[in-house]
Protein backbone atom coordinates (compact mmCIF):
# COMPACT_ATOMS: atom_id res chain seq x y z
CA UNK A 1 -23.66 -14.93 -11.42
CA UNK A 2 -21.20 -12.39 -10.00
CA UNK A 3 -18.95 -13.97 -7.17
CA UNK A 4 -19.61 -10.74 -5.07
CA UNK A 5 -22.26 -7.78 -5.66
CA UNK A 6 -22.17 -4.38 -3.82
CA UNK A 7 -25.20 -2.36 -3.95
CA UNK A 8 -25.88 1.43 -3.01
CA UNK A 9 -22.63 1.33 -0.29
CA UNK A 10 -22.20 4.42 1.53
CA UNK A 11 -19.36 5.25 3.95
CA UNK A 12 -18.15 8.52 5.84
CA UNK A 13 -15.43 9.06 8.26
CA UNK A 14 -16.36 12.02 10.71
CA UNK A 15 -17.79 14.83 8.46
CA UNK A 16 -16.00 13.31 5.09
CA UNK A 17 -18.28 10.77 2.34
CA UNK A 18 -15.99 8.56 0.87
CA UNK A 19 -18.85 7.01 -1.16
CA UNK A 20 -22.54 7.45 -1.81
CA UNK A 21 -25.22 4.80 -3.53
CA UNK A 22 -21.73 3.33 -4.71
CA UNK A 23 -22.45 -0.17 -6.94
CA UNK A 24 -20.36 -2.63 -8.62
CA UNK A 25 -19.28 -6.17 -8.97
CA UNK A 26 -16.95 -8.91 -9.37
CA UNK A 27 -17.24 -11.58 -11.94
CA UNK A 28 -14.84 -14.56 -11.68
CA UNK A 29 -13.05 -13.52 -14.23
CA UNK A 30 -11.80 -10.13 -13.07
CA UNK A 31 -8.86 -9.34 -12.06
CA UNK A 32 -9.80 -6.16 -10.20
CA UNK A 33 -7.35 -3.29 -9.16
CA UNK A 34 -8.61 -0.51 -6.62
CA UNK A 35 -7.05 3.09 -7.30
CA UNK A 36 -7.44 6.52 -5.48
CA UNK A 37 -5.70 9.34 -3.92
CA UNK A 38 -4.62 8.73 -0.08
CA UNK A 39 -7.52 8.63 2.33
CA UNK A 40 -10.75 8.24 -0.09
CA UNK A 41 -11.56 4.67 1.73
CA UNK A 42 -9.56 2.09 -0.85
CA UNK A 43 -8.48 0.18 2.94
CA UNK A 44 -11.93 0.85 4.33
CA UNK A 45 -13.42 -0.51 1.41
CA UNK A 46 -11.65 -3.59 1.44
CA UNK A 47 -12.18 -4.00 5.46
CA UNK A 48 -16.20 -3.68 4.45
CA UNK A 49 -15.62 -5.75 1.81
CA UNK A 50 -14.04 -8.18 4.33
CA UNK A 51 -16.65 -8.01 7.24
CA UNK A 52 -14.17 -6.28 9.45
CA UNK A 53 -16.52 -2.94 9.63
CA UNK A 54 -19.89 -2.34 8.62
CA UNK A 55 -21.15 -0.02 6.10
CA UNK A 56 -23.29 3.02 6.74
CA UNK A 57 -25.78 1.50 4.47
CA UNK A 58 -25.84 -0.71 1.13
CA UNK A 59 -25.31 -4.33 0.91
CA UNK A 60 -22.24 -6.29 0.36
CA UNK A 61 -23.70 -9.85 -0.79
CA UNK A 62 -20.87 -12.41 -1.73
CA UNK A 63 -21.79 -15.59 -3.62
CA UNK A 64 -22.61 -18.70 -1.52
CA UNK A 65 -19.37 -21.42 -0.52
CA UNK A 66 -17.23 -18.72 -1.69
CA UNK A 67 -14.01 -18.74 0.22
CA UNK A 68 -12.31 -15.25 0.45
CA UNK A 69 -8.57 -14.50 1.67
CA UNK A 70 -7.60 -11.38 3.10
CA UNK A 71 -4.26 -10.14 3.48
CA UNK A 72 -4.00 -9.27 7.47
CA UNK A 73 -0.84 -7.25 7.95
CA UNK A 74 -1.77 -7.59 11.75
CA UNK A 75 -2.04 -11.70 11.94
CA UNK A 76 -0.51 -13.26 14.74
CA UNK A 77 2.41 -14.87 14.50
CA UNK A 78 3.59 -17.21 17.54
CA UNK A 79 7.21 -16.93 19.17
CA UNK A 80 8.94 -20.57 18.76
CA UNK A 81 7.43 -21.45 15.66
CA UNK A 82 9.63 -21.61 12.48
CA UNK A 83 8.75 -20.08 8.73
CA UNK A 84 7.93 -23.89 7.30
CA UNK A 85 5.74 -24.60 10.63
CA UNK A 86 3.88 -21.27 9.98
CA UNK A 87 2.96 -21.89 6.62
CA UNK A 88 2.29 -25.67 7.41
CA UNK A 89 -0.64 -24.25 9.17
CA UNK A 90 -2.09 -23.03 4.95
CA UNK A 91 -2.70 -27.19 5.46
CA UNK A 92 -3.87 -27.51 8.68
CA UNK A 93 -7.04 -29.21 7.44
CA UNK A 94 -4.99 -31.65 5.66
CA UNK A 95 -2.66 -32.31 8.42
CA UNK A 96 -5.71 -33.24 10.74
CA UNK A 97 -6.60 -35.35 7.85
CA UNK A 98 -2.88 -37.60 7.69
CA UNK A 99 -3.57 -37.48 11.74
CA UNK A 100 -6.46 -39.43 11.80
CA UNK A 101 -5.66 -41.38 8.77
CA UNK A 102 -2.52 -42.47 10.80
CA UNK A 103 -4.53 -42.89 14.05
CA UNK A 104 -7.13 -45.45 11.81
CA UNK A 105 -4.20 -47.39 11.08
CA UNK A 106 -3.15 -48.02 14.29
CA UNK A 107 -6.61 -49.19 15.43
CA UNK A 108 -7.01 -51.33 12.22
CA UNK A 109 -3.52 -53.20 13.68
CA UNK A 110 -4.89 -53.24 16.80
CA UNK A 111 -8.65 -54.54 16.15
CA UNK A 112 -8.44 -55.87 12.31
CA UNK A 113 -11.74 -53.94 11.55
CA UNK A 114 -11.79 -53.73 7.48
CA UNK A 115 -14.51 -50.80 8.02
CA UNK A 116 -11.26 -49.11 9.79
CA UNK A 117 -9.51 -49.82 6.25
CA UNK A 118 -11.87 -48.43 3.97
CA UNK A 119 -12.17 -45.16 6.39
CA UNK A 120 -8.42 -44.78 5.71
CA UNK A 121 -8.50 -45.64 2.22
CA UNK A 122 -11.06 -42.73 1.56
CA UNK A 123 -9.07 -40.44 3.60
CA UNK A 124 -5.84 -41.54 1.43
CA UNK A 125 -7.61 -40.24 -1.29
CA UNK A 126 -8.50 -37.35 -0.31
CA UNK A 127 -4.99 -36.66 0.71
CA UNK A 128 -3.44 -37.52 -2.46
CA UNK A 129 -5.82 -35.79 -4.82
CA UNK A 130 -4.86 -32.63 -2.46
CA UNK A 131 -0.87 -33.11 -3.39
CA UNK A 132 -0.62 -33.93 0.47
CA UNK A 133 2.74 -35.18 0.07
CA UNK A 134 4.14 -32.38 -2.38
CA UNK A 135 2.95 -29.77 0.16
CA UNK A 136 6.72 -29.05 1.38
CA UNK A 137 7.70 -28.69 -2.51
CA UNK A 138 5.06 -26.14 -2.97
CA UNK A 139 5.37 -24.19 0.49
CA UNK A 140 9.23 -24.18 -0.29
CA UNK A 141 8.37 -22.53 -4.06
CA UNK A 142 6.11 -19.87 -2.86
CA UNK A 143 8.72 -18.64 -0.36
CA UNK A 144 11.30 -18.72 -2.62
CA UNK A 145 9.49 -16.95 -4.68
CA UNK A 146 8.58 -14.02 -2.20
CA UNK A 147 12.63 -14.07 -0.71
CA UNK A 148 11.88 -16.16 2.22
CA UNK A 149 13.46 -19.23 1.36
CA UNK A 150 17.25 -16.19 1.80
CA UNK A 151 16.36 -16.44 5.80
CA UNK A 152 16.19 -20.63 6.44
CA UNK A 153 12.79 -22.56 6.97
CA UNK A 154 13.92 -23.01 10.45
CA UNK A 155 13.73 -19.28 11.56
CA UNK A 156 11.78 -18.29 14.33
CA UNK A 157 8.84 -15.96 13.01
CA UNK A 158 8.66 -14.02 16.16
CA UNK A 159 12.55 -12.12 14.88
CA UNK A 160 11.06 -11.71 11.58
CA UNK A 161 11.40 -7.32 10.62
CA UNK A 162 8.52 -5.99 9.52
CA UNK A 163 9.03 -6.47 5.66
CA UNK A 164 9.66 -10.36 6.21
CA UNK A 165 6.81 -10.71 8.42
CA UNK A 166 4.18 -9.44 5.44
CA UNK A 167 6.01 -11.67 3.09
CA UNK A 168 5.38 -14.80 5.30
CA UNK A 169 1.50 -13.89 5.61
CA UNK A 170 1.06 -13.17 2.23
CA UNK A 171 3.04 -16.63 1.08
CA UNK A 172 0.75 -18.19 3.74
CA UNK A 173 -2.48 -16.53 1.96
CA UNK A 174 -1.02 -17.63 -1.36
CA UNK A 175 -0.75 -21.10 -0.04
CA UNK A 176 -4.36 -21.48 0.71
CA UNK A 177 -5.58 -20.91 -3.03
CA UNK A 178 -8.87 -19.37 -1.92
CA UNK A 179 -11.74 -18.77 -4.45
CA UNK A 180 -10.92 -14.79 -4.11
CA UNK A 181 -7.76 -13.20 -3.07
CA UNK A 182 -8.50 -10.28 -1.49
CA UNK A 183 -4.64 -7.99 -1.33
CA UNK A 184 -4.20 -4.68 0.56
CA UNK A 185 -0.73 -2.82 -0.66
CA UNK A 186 0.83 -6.59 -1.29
CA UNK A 187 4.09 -4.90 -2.83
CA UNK A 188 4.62 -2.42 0.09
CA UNK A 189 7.81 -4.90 1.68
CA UNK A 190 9.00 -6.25 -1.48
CA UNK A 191 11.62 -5.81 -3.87
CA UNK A 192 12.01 -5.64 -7.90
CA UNK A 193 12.22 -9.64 -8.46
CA UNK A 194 9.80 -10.69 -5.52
CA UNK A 195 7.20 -8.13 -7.27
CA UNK A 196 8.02 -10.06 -11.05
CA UNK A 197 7.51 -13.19 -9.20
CA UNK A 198 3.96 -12.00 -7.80
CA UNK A 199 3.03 -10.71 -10.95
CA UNK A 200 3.44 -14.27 -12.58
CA UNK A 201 1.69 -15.57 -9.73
CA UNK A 202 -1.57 -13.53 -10.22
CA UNK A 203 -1.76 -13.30 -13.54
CA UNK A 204 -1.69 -17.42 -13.39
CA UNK A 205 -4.53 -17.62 -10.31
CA UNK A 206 -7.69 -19.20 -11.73
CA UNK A 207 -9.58 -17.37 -9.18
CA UNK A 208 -10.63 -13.51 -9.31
CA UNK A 209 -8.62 -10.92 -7.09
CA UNK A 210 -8.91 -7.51 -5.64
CA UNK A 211 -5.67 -5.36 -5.42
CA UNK A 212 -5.24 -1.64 -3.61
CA UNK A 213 -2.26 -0.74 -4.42
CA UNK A 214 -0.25 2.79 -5.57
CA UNK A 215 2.57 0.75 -7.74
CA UNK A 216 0.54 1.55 -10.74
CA UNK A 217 3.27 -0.07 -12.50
CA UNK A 218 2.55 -3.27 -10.51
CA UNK A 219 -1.36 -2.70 -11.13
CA UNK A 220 -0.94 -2.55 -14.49
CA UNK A 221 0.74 -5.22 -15.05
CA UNK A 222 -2.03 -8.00 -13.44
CA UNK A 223 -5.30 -6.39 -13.78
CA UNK A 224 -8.05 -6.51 -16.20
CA UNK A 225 -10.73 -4.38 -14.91
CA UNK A 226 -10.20 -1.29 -12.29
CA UNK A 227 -12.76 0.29 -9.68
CA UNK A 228 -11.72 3.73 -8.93
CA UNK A 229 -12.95 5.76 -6.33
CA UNK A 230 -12.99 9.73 -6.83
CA UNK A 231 -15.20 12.15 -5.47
CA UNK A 232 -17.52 10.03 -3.33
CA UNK A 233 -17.96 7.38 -5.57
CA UNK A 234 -17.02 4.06 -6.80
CA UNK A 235 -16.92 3.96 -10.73
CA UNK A 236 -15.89 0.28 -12.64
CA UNK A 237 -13.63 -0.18 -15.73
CA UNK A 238 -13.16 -2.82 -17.84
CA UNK A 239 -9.53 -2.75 -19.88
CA UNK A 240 -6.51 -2.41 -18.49
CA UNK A 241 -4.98 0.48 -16.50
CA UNK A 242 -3.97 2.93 -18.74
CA UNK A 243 -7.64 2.58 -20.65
CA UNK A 244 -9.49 2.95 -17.46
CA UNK A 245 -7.30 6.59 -16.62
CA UNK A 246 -7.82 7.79 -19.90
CA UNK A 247 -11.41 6.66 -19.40
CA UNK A 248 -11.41 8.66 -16.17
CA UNK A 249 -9.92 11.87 -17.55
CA UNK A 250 -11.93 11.92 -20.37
CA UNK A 251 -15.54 11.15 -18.14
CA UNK A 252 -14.06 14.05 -15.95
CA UNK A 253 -13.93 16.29 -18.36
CA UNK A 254 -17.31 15.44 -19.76
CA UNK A 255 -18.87 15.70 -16.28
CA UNK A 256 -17.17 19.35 -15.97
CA UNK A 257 -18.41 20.59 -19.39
CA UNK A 258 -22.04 18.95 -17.67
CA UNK A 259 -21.89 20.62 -14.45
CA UNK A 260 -20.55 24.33 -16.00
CA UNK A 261 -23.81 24.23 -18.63
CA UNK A 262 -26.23 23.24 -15.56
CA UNK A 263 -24.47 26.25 -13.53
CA UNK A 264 -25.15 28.75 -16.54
CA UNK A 265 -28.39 27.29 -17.22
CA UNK A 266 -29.59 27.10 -13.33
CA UNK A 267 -28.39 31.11 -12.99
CA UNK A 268 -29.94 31.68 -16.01
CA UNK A 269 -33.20 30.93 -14.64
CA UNK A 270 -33.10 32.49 -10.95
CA UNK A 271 -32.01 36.00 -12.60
CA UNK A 272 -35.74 35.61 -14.62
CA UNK A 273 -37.73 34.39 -11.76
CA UNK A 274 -36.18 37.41 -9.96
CA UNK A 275 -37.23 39.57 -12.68
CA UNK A 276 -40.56 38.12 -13.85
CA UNK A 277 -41.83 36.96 -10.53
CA UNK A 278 -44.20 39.95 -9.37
CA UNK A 279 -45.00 40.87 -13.02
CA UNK A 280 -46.71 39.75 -15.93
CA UNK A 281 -45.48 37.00 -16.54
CA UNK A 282 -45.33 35.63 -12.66
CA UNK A 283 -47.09 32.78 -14.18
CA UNK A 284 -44.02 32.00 -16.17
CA UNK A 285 -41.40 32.19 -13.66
CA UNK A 286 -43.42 30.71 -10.91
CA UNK A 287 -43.41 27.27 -13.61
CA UNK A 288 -39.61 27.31 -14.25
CA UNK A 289 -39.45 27.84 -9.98
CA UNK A 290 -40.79 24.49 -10.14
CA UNK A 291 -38.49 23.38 -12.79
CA UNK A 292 -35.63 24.31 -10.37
CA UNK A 293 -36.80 22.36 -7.66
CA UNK A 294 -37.22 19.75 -9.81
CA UNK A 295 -33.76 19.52 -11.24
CA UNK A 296 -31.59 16.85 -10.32
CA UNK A 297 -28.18 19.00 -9.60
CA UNK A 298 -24.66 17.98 -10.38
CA UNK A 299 -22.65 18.02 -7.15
CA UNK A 300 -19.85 20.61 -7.20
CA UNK A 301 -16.49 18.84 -8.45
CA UNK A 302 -14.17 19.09 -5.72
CA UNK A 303 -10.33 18.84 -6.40
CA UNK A 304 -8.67 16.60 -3.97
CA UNK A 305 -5.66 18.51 -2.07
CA UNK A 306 -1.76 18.15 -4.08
CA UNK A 307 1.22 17.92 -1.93
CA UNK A 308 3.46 20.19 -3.05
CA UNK A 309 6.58 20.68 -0.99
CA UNK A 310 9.98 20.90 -1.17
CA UNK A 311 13.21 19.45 1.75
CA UNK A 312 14.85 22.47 3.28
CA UNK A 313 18.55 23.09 2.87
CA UNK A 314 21.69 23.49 4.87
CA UNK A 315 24.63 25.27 3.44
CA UNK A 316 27.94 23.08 3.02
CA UNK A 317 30.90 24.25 0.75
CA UNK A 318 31.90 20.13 1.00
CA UNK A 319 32.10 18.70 -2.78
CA UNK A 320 31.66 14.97 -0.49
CA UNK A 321 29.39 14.46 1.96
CA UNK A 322 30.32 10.65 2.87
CA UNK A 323 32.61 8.58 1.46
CA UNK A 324 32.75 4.70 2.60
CA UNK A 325 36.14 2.85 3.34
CA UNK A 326 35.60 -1.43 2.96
CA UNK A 327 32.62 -0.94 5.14
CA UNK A 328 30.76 -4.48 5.68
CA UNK A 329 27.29 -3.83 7.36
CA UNK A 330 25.60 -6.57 9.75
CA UNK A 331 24.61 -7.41 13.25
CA UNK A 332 26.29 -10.78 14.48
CA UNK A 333 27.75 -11.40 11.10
CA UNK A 334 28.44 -9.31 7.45
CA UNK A 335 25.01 -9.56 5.90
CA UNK A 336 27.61 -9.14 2.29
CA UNK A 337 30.18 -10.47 1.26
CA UNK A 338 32.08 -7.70 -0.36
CA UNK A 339 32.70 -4.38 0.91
CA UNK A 340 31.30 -1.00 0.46
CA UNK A 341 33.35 1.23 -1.25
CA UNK A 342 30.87 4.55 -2.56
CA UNK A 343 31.12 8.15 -2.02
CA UNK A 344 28.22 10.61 -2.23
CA UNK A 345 28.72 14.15 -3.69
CA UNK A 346 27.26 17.58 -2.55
CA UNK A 347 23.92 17.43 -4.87
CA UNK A 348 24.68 13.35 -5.95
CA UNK A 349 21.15 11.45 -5.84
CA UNK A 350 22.22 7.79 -5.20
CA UNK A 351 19.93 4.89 -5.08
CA UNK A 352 20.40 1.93 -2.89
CA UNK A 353 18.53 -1.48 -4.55
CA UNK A 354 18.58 -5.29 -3.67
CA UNK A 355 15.82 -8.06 -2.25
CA UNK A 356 14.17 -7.55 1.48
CA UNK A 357 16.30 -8.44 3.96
CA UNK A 358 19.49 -8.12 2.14
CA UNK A 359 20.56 -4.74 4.26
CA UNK A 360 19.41 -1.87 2.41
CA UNK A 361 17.97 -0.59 5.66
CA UNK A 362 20.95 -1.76 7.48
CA UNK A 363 23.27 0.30 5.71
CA UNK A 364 21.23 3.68 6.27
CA UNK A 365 21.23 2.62 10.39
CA UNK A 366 25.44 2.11 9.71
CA UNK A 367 26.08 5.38 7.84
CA UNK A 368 23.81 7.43 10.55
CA UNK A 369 25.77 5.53 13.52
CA UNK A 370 22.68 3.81 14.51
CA UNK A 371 24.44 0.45 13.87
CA UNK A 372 28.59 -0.29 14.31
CA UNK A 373 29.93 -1.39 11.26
CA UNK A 374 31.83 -4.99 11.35
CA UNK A 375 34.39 -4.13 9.69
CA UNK A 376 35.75 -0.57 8.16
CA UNK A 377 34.67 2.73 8.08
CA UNK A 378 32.93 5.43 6.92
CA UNK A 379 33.67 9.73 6.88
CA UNK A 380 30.87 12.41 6.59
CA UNK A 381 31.61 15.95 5.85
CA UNK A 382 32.38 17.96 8.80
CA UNK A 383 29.10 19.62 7.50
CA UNK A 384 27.09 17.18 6.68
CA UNK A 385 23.89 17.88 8.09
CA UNK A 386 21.26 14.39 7.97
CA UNK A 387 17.85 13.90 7.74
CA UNK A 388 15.93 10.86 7.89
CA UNK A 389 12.86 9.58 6.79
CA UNK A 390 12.18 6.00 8.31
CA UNK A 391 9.85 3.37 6.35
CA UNK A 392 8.11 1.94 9.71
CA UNK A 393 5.05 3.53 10.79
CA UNK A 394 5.53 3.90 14.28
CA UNK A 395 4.54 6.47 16.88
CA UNK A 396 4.92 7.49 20.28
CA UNK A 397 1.36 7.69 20.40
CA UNK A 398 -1.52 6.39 17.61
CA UNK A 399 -3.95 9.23 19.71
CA UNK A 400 -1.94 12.19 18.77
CA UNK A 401 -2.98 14.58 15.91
CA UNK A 402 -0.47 15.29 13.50
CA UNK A 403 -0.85 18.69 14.24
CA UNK A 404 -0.07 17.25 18.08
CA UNK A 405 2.60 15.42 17.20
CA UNK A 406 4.61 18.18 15.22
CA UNK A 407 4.23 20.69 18.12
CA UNK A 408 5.88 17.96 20.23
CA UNK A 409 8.61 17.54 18.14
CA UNK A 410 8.90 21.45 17.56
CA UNK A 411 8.18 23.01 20.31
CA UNK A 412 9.36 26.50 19.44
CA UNK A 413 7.23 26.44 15.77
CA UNK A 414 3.92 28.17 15.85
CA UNK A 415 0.69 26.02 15.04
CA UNK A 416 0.23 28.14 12.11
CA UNK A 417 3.43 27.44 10.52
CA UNK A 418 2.96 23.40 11.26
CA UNK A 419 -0.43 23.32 9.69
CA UNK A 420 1.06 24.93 6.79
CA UNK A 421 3.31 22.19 6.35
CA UNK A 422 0.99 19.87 6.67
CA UNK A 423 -1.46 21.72 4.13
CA UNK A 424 1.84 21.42 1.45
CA UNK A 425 1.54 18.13 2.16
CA UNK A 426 -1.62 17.92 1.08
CA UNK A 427 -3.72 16.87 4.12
CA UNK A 428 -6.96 18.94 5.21
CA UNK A 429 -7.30 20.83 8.28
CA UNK A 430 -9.55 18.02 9.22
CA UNK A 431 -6.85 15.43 9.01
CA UNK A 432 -4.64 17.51 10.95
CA UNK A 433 -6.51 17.27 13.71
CA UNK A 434 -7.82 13.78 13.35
CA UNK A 435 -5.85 11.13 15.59
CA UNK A 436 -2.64 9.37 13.69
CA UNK A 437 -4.32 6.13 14.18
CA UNK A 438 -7.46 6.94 12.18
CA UNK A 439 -5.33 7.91 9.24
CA UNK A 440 -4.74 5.77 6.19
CA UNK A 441 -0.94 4.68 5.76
CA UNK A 442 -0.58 7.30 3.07
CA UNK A 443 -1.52 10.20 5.07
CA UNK A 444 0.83 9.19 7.72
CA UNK A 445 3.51 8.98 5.32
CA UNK A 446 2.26 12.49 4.69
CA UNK A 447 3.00 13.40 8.56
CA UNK A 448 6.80 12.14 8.43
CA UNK A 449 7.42 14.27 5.37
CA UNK A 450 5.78 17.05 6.71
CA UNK A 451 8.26 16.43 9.61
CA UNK A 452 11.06 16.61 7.54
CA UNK A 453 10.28 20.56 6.39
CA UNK A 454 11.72 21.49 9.74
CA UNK A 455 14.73 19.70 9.28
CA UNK A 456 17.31 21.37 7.03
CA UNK A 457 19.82 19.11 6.25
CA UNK A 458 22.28 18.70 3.13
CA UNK A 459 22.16 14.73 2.98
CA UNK A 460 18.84 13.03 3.28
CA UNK A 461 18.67 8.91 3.95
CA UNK A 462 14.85 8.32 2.45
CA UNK A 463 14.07 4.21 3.17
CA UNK A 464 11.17 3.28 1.12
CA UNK A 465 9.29 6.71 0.92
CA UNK A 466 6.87 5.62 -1.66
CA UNK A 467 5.62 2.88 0.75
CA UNK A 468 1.34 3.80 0.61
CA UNK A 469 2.05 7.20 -1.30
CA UNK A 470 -0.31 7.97 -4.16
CA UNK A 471 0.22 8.93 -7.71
CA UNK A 472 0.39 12.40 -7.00
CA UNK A 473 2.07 12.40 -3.80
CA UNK A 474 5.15 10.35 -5.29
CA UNK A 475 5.61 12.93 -8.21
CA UNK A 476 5.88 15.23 -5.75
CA UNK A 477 8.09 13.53 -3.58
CA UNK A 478 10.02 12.93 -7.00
CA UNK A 479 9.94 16.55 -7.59
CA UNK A 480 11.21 17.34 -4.27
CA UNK A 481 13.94 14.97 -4.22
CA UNK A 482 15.53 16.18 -8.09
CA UNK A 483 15.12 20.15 -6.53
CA UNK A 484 17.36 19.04 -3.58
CA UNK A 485 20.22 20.84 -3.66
CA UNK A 486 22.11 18.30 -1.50
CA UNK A 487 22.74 14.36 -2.02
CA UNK A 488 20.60 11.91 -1.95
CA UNK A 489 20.48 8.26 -0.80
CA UNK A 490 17.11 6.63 -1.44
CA UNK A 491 15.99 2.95 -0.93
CA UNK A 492 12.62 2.29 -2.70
CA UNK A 493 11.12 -1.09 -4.37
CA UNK A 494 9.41 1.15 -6.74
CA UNK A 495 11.06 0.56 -10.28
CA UNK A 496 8.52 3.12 -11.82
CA UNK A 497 9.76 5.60 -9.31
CA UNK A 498 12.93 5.93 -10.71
CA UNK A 499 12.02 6.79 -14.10
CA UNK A 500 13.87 9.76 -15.76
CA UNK A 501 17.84 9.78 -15.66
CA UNK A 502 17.70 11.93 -12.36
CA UNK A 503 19.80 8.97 -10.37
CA UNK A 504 23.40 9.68 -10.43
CA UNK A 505 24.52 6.32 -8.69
CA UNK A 506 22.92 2.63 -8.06
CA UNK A 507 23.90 0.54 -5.68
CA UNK A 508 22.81 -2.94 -6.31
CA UNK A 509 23.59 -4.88 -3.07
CA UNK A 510 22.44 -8.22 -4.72
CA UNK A 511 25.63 -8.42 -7.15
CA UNK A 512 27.86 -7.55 -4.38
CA UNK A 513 26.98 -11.38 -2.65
């Protein structure tokens, strides 16, 4: 019996179907990846999947005494309370278990009541065939694991950044071993060796997962069967990956070869019902009439909007935009030990790697004066002209339209030439004028780089732009960033998006500790 079975699931979003009479299911075996362009539901699947929305129509039937985790980026996370007492609470069961098992001891010194005893003695059990008391050993492993163990078990959760406060609610979800793990962009906050970690985790669960995710290197990698959604509809592969894309290409093709000989055919047949219809052989064309209305037509393939867009340039005759001088980054205290001593030439592409939390995003806020340095220095190019493109989703207001929210920030631009950006980018004219909170996290990564076509510079600071990005968007993005005529200084967890020899420079921050 399949641990969950979805059955003729439909879904739209304003006047767009992301799926129709979609079906498939999960076995407890699968390891299940979801896959898509930005905005075709992958996150609205998962919240039906979930219970946090309903469907349209179609069931979503999950087997009985299954328990399912979800991944909530949005949990709650309570100020005062330190990293080991939040993912304590994995146990809290337990806990309330070695409370009352404590509590029957007391009244067995009190009273003597044996029955007290053998109450405690079961709950002892329990306890132990639970690992109660290796629980610290195991919280402390999974945290290491995902780079928390780097910021002290005794740190308050409520100073956590944004990237350290996913990794504590995923280790948390990990924690609880649930039948299903159910994981929404899991690798969006972590780095290289966090991401090999997680991979050995999930490819050692017992229980069956489902994954969104756009790290297709991380996807394939852990997964043994893929649902894919495309078109307005949900379509299941078994095989890895790779065999489920070629899979997809190849039914695509087949289904376009299907769709052109039903066009030819169905035109065929209206230009002799137009010609036969009122003659002699009315009889004739009124049948294959029927036949028409009878046939079950192939919807129209519809080819999903590619970004394709380039950053603009600003002139510089400088051979060096920045050169560093034994800068050491930090707030309080240096967050590294040794110095930064790097320069960055006119068209240099330099890449800035190293664990969450280390100070990859610190050193972009030094080097565009958002932070004081502790100690030493840094010179830009008299012309150096910046752009910035910041990983955080933030804006000054979720109700705005993109289209709203580029007209605020360029005031003097004409709405034609903003939707055209936002076109290159790939979104539809319905997106643009859809609010920014009813976007997926990809399209409003789509919004910040559209942003970023009205701002020439010659050095652009890009901190984790593949963050949500699909396939298509990120060789784009790739594409964009090699074109550059200027330098380059790019912070991305993406291994796979580095691929090519078109980095000049890497910056490793973990070997300068």
């Amino acid at each position: 019996m399949s641990l969950l079975t979805v059955s003729h699931l439909s879904q739209s979003f304003i006047d767009k179907t992301l799926y129709e009479d979609a079906n498939f299911v999960l076995n407890k075996e699968d390891h299940m990846g979801v896959t898509g362009q930005n905005g075709v539901g992958k996150s609205t699947l998962i919240k039906i999947l979930t219970g946090e929305i309903l469907p349209d129509d179609g069931s979503v039937k999950w087997q009985n005494r299954i328990s399912v985790g979800y991944l909530d980026q949005y949990a709650k996370l309570t100020p005062g309370v330190t990293i080991r007492g939040f993912l304590r609470t994995a146990f809290d069961e337990l806990y309330a278990k070695e409370k009352t098992l404590n509590q029957l001891y007391e009244q067995y010194g009190e009273s003597g009541d044996d029955s007290l005893l053998e109450k405690a003695g079961k709950l002892q059990t329990q306890l132990e065939e639970n690992n109660f008391y290796d629980l610290d050993t195991e919280i402390e492993r999974v945290a290491s694991g995902l780079g928390l163990a780097d910021l002290g078990y005794d740190h308050d959760v409520a100073k956590l950044s944004g990237g350290q406060r996913s990794k504590i609610i995923l280790a948390k979800l990990l924690l609880q071993q649930p039948d299903v793990l159910v994981l929404d962009e899991p690798t969006n906050y972590l780095d290289v060796s966090h991401i090999d970690w997680l991979v050995d985790y999930l490819n050692n669960f017992t229980g069956a997962f489902i994954v969104v995710s756009h790290d297709y290197d991380f996807l394939g990698r852990i997964t043994n069967c893929i649902i894919d959604i495309d078109f307005g509809t949900i379509t299941r592969y078994t095989g890895t990956l790779k065999q489920a894309m070629r899979q997809k290409a190849a039914n695509r093709e087949t289904y376009l070869k299907a769709y052109a000989n039903q066009q030819r055919k169905i035109a065929k047949t209206e230009a002799y019902i137009r010609k036969n219809k009122a003659g002699t052989r009315a009889k004739s064309a009124k049948s294959r009439e029927k036949q028409l209305a009878r046939m079950d037509v192939l919807t129209p393939p519809k080819n999903n909007k590619k970004a394709n867009f380039e950053f603009p340039y600003a002139a510089t005759a400088s051979n060096l935009l920045l050169q560093t001088q034994d800068l050491v980054i930090g707030y309080d205290h240096a967050l590294v030990k040794s110095a930064f001593n790097f320069s960055v030439g006119g068209n240099e592409k330099v890449a800035i790697t190293g664990f969450n939390g280390i100070g990859k995003t610190t050193l972009l806020k030094t080097l565009l004066g958002q932070l004081k340095p502790i100690y030493g220095g840094y010179d830009l190019s008299v012309t150096a002209k910046l752009a910035y493109f910041k990983q955080d989703l933030t804006w000054p207001n979720n109700n705005m339209t993109p289209l709203q929210y580029l007209q605020e920030e360029f005031d003097r631009k004409k709405p034609k030439e903003l939707r055209q950006a936002l076109a290159r980018m790939g979104l539809t004219a319905q997106q643009a004028m859809s609010p920014l909170k009813e976007l997926s996290g990809g399209e409003q990564e789509k919004v910040k780089l559209a942003k970023m076509q009205f701002e020439p510079a010659n050095l652009l600071f890009l901190d984790e732009p593949t963050n949500h990005l699909d396939n298509d968007t990120k060789d784009a993005l790739r594409k964009a960033i090699v074109n550059f005529p200027g330098g380059v200084i790019i912070v991305s967890h993406e291994r796979d998006f580095f691929r090519g020899d078109w980095v000049d420079k890497t910056i490793d921050i973990e070997k300068m500790n």
